[in-house]
N, C-alpha and C. Protein backbone atom coordinates (compact mmCIF):
# COMPACT_ATOMS: atom_id res chain seq x y z
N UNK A 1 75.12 61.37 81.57
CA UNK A 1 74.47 61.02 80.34
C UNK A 1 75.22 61.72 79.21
N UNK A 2 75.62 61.13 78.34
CA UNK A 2 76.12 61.53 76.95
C UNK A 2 75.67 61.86 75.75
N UNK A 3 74.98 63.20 75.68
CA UNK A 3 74.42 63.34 74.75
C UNK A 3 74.96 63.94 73.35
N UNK A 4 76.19 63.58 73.35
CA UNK A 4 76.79 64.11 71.92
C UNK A 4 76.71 63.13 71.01
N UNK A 5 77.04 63.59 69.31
CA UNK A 5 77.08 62.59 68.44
C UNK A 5 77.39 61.23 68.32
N UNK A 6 76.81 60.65 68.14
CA UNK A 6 77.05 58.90 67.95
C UNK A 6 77.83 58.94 66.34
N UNK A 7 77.70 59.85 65.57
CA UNK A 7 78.27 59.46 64.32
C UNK A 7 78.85 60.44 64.23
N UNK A 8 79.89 60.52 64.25
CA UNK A 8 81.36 61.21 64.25
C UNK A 8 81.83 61.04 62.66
N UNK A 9 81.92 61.82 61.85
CA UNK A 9 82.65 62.16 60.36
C UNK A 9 83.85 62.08 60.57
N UNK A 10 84.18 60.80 60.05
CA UNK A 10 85.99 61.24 60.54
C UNK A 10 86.65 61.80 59.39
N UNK A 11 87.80 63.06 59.77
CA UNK A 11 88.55 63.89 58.54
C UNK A 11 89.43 63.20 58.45
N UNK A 12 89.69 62.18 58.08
CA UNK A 12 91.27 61.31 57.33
C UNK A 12 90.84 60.43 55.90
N UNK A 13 91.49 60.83 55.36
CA UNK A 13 91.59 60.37 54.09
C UNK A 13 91.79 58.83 54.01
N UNK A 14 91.03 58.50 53.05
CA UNK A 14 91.29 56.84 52.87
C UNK A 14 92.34 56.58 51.72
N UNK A 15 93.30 55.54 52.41
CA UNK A 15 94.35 55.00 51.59
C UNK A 15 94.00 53.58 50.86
N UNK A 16 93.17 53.31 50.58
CA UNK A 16 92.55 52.37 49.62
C UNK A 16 93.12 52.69 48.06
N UNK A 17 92.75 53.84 47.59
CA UNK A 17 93.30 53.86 46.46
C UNK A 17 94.77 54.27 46.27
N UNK A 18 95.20 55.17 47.13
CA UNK A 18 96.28 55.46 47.29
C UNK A 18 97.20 53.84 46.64
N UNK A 19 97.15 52.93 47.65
CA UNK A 19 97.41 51.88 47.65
C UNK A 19 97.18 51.18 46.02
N UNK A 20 96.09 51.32 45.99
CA UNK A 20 95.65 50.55 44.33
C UNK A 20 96.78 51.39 43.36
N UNK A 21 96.75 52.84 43.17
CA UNK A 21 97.51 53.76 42.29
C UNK A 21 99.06 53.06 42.38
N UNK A 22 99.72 52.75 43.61
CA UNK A 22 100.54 52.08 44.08
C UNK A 22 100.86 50.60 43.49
N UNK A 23 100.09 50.08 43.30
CA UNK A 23 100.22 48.75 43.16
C UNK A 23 99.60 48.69 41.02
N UNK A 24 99.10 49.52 40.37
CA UNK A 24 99.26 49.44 39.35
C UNK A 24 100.46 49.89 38.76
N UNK A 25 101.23 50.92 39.55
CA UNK A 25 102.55 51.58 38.61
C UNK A 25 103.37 50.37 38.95
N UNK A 26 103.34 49.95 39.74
CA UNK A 26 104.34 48.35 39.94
C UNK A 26 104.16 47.81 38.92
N UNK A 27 102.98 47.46 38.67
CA UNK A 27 102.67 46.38 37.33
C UNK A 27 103.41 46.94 36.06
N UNK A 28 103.07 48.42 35.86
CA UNK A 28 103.19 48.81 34.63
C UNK A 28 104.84 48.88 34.71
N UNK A 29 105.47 49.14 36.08
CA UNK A 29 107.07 49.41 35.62
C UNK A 29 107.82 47.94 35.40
N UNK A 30 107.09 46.85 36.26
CA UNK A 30 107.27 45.60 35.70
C UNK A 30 107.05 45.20 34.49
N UNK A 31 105.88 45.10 33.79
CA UNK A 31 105.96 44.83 32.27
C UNK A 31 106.65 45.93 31.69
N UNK A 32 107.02 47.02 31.69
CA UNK A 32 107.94 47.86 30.94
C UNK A 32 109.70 47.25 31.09
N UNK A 33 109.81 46.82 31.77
CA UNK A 33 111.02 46.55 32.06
C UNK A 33 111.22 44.93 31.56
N UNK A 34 110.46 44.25 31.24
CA UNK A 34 110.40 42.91 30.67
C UNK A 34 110.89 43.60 29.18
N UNK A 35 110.08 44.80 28.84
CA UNK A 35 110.14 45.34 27.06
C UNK A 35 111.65 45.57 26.92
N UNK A 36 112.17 45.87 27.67
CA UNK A 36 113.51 46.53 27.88
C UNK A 36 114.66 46.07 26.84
N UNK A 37 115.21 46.21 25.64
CA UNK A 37 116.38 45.94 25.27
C UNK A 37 117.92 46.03 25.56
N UNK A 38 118.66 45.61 26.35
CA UNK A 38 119.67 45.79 27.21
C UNK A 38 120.46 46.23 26.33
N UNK A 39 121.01 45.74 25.08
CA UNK A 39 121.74 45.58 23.86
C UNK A 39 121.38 46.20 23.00
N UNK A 40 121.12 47.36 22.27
CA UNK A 40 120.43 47.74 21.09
C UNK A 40 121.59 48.42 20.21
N UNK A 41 121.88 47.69 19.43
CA UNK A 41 122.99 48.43 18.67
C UNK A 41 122.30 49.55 18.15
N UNK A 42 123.99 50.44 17.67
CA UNK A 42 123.29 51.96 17.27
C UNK A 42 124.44 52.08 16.54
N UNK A 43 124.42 52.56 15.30
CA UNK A 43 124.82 52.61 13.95
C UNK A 43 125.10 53.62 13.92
N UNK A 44 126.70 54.60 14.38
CA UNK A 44 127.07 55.59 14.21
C UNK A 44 127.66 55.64 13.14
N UNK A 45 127.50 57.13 12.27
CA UNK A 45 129.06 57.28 11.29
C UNK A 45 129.92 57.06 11.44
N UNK A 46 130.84 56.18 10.70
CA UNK A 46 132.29 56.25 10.68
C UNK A 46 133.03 57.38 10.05
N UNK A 47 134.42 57.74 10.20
CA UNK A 47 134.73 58.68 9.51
C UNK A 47 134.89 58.53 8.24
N UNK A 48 134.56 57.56 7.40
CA UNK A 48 134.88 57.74 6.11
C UNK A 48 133.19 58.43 5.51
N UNK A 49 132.21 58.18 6.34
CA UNK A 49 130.85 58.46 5.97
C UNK A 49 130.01 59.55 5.67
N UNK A 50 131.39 60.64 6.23
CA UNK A 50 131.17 61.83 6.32
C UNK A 50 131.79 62.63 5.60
N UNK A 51 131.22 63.57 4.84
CA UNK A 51 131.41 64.61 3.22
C UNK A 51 132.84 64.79 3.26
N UNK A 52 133.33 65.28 2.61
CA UNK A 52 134.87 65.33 2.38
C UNK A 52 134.81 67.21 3.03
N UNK A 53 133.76 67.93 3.28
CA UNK A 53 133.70 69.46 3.51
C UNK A 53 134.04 69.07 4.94
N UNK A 54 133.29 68.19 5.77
CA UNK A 54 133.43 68.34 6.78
C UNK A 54 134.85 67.93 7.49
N UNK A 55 135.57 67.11 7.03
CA UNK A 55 136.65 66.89 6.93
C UNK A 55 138.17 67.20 7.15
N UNK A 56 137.80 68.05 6.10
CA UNK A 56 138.77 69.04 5.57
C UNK A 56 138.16 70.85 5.67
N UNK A 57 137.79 71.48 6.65
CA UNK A 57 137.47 72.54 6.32
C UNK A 57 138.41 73.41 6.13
N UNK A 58 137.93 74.61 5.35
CA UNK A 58 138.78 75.37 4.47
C UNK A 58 139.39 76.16 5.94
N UNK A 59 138.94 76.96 6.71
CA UNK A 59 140.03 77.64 7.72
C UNK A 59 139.21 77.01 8.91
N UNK A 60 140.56 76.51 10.05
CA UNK A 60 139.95 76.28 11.65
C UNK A 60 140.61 77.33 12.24
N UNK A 61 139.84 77.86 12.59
CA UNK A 61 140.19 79.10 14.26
C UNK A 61 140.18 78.19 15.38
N UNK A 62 141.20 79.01 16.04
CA UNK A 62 140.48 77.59 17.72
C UNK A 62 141.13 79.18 17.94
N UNK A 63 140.43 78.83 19.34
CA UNK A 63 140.25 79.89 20.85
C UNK A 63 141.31 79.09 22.15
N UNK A 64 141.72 80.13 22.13
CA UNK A 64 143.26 80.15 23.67
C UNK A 64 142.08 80.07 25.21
N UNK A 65 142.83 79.70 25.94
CA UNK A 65 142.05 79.67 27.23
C UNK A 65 142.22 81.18 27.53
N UNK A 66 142.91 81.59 27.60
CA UNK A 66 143.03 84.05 27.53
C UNK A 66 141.92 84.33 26.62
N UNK A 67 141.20 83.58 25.74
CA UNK A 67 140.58 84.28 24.79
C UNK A 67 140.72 84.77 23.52
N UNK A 68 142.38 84.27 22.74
CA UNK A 68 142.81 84.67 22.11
C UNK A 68 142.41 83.99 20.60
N UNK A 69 142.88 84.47 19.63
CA UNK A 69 142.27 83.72 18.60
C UNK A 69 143.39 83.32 18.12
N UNK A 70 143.81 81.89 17.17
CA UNK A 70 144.78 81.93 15.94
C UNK A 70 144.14 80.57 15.44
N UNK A 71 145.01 81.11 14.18
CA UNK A 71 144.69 80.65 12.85
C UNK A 71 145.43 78.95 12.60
N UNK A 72 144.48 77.48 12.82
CA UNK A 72 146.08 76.21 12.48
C UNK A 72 146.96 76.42 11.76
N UNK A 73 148.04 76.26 11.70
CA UNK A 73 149.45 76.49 11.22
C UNK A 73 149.82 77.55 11.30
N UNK A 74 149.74 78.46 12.41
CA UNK A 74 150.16 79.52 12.93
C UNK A 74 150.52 79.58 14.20
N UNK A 75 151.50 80.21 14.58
CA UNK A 75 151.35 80.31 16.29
C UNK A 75 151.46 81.82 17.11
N UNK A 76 151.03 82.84 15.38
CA UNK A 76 150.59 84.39 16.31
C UNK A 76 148.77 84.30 16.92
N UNK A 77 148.64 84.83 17.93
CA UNK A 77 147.91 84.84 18.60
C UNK A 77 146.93 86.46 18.09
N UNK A 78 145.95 86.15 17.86
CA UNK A 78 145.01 87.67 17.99
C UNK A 78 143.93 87.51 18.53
N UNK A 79 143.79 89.20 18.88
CA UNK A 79 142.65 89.71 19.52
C UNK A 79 141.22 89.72 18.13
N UNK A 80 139.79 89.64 18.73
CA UNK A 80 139.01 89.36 17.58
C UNK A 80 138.79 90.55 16.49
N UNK A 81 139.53 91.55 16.98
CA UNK A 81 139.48 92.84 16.24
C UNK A 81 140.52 92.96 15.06
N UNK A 82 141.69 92.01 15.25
CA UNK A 82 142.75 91.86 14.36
C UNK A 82 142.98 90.46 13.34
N UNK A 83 141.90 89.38 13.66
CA UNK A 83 141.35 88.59 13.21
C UNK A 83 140.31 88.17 12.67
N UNK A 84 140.02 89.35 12.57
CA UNK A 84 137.95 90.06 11.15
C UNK A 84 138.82 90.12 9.75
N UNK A 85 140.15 90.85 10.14
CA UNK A 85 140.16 90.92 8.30
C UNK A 85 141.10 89.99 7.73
N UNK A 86 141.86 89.13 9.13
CA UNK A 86 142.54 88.04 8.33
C UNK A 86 141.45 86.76 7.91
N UNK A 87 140.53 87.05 8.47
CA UNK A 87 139.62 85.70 8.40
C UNK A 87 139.01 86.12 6.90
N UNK A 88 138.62 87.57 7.07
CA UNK A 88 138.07 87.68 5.25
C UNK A 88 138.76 87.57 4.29
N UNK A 89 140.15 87.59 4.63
CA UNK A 89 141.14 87.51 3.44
C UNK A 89 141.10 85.97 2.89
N UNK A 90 141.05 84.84 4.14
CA UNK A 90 141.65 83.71 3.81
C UNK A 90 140.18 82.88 3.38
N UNK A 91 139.04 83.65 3.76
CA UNK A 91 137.72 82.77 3.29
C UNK A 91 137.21 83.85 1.93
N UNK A 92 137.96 84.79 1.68
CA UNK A 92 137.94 84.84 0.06
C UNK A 92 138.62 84.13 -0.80
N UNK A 93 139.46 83.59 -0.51
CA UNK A 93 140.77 82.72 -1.40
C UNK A 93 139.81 81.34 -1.61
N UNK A 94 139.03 80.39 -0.33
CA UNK A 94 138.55 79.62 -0.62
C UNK A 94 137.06 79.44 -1.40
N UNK A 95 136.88 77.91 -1.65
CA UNK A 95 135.81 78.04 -2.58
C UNK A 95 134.72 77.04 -1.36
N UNK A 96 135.04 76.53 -0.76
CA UNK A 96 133.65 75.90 0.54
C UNK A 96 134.05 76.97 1.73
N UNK A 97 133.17 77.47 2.15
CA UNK A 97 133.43 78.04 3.05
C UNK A 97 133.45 77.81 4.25
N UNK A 98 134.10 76.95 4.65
CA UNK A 98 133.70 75.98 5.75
C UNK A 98 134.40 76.61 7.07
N UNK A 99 134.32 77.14 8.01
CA UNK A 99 134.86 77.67 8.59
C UNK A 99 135.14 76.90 10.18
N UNK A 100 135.97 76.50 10.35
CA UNK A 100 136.11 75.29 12.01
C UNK A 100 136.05 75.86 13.12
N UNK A 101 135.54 76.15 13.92
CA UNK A 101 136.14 76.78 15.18
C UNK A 101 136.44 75.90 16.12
N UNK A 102 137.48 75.79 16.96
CA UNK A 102 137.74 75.28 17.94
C UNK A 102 137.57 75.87 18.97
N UNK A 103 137.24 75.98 20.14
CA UNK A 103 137.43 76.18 21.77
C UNK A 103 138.03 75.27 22.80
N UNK A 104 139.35 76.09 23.16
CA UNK A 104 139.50 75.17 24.76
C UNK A 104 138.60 74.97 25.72
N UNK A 105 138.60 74.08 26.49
CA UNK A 105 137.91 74.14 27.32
C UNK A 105 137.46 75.04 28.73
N UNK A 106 138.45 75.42 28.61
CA UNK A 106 138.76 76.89 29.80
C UNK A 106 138.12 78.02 29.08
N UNK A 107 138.32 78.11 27.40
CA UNK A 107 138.10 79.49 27.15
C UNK A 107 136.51 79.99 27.49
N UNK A 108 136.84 81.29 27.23
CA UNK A 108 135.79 82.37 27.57
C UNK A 108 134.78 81.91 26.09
N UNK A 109 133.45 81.34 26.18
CA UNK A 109 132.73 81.32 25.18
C UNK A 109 131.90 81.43 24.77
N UNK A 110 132.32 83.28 25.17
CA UNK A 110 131.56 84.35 24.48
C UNK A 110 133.07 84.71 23.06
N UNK A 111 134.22 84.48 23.60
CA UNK A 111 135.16 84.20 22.21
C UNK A 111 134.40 83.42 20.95
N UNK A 112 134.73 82.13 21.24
CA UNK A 112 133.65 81.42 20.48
C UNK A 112 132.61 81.94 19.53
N UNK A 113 131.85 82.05 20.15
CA UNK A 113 130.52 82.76 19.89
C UNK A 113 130.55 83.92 19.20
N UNK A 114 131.17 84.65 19.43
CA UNK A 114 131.84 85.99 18.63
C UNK A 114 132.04 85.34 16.83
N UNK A 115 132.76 84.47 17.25
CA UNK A 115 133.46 83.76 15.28
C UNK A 115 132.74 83.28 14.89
N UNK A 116 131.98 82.49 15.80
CA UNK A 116 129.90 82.09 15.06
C UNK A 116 129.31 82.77 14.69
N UNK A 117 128.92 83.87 14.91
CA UNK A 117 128.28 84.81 14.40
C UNK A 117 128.92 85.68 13.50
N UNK A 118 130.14 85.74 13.59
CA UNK A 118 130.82 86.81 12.18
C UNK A 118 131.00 85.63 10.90
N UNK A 119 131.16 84.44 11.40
CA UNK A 119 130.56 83.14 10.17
C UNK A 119 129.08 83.41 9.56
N UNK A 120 127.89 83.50 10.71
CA UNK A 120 126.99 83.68 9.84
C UNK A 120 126.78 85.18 9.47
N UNK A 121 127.34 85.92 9.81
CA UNK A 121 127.27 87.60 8.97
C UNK A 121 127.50 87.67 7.98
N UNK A 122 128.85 86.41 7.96
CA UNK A 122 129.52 86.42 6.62
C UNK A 122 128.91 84.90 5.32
N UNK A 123 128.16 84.81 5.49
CA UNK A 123 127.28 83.45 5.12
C UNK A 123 127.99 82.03 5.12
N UNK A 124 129.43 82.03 6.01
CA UNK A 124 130.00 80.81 5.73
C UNK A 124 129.31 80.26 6.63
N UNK A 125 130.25 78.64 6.48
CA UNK A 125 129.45 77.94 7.19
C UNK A 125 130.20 77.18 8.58
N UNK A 126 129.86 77.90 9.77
CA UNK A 126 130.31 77.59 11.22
C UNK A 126 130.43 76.25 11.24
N UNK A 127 131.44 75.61 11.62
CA UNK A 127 131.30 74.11 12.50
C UNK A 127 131.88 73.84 14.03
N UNK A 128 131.19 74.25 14.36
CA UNK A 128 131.54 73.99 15.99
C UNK A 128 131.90 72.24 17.20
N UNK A 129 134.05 72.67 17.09
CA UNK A 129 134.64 71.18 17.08
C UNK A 129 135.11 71.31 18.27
N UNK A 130 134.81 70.44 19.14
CA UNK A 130 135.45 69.66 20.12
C UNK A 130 136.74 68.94 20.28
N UNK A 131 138.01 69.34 20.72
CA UNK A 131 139.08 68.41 20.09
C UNK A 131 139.58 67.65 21.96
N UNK A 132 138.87 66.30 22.15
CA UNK A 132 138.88 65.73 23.40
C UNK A 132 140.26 66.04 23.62
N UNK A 133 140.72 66.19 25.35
CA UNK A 133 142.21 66.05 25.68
C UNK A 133 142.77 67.38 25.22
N UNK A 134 142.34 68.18 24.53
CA UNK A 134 142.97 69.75 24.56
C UNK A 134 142.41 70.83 24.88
């Protein structure tokens, strides 16, 4: 004779909704994807669109893959300790203070970063350039 429970609680979770939750994100990623614009033009600057400062800035530094600093149209190389007072000399002479920095891609850039911040110590104004392929 069997006298244990006839109604057994079963512990498994029902996948009913599971399923429903399932079957509405379908819907919704389907009509989202109907919204979809494949083509959306996007209206970048050209270079003529852009200020004549940015352009032309008054001194570019670029950074050596060693870490080194120099000045465009130069080809002596300095350390950032010997390149604090040529940089104040040549961004006193100018009147935008636009200051370029370049980085290789190898370099160390905490270099970098160093001439960003002695830009804003010095209130000019940092532009941090990418030159693809070098």
């Amino acid at each position: 004779m069997d006298l244990g429970r006839r109604n057994k609680v079963k512990a498994e979770g029902g996948m009913s909704s599971m399923t429903d939750l399932v079957f509405l994100l379908l819907i919704f990623f389907i009509i989202m994807a109907t919204k979809v614009q494949p083509n959306v033009p996007v209206d970048l600057p050209k270079k003529s669109d852009l200020p004549p400062s940015s352009l032309n800035p008054s001194v570019v530094v670029g950074v050596t893959p060693n870490s080194l600093y120099y000045i465009e149209g130069s080809e002596e190389e300095y350390t950032f300790e010997e390149i604090v007072p040529i940089l104040d000399s040549k961004m006193d002479e100018q009147t935008d203070k636009t200051l370029k920095v370049s980085g290789d891609r190898i370099a160390n850039y905490e270099a970098v970063f160093n001439i960003i911040a002695l830009a804003k110590q010095r209130d000019w104004k940092p532009v941090l350039a990418y030159e693809p392929g070098g």
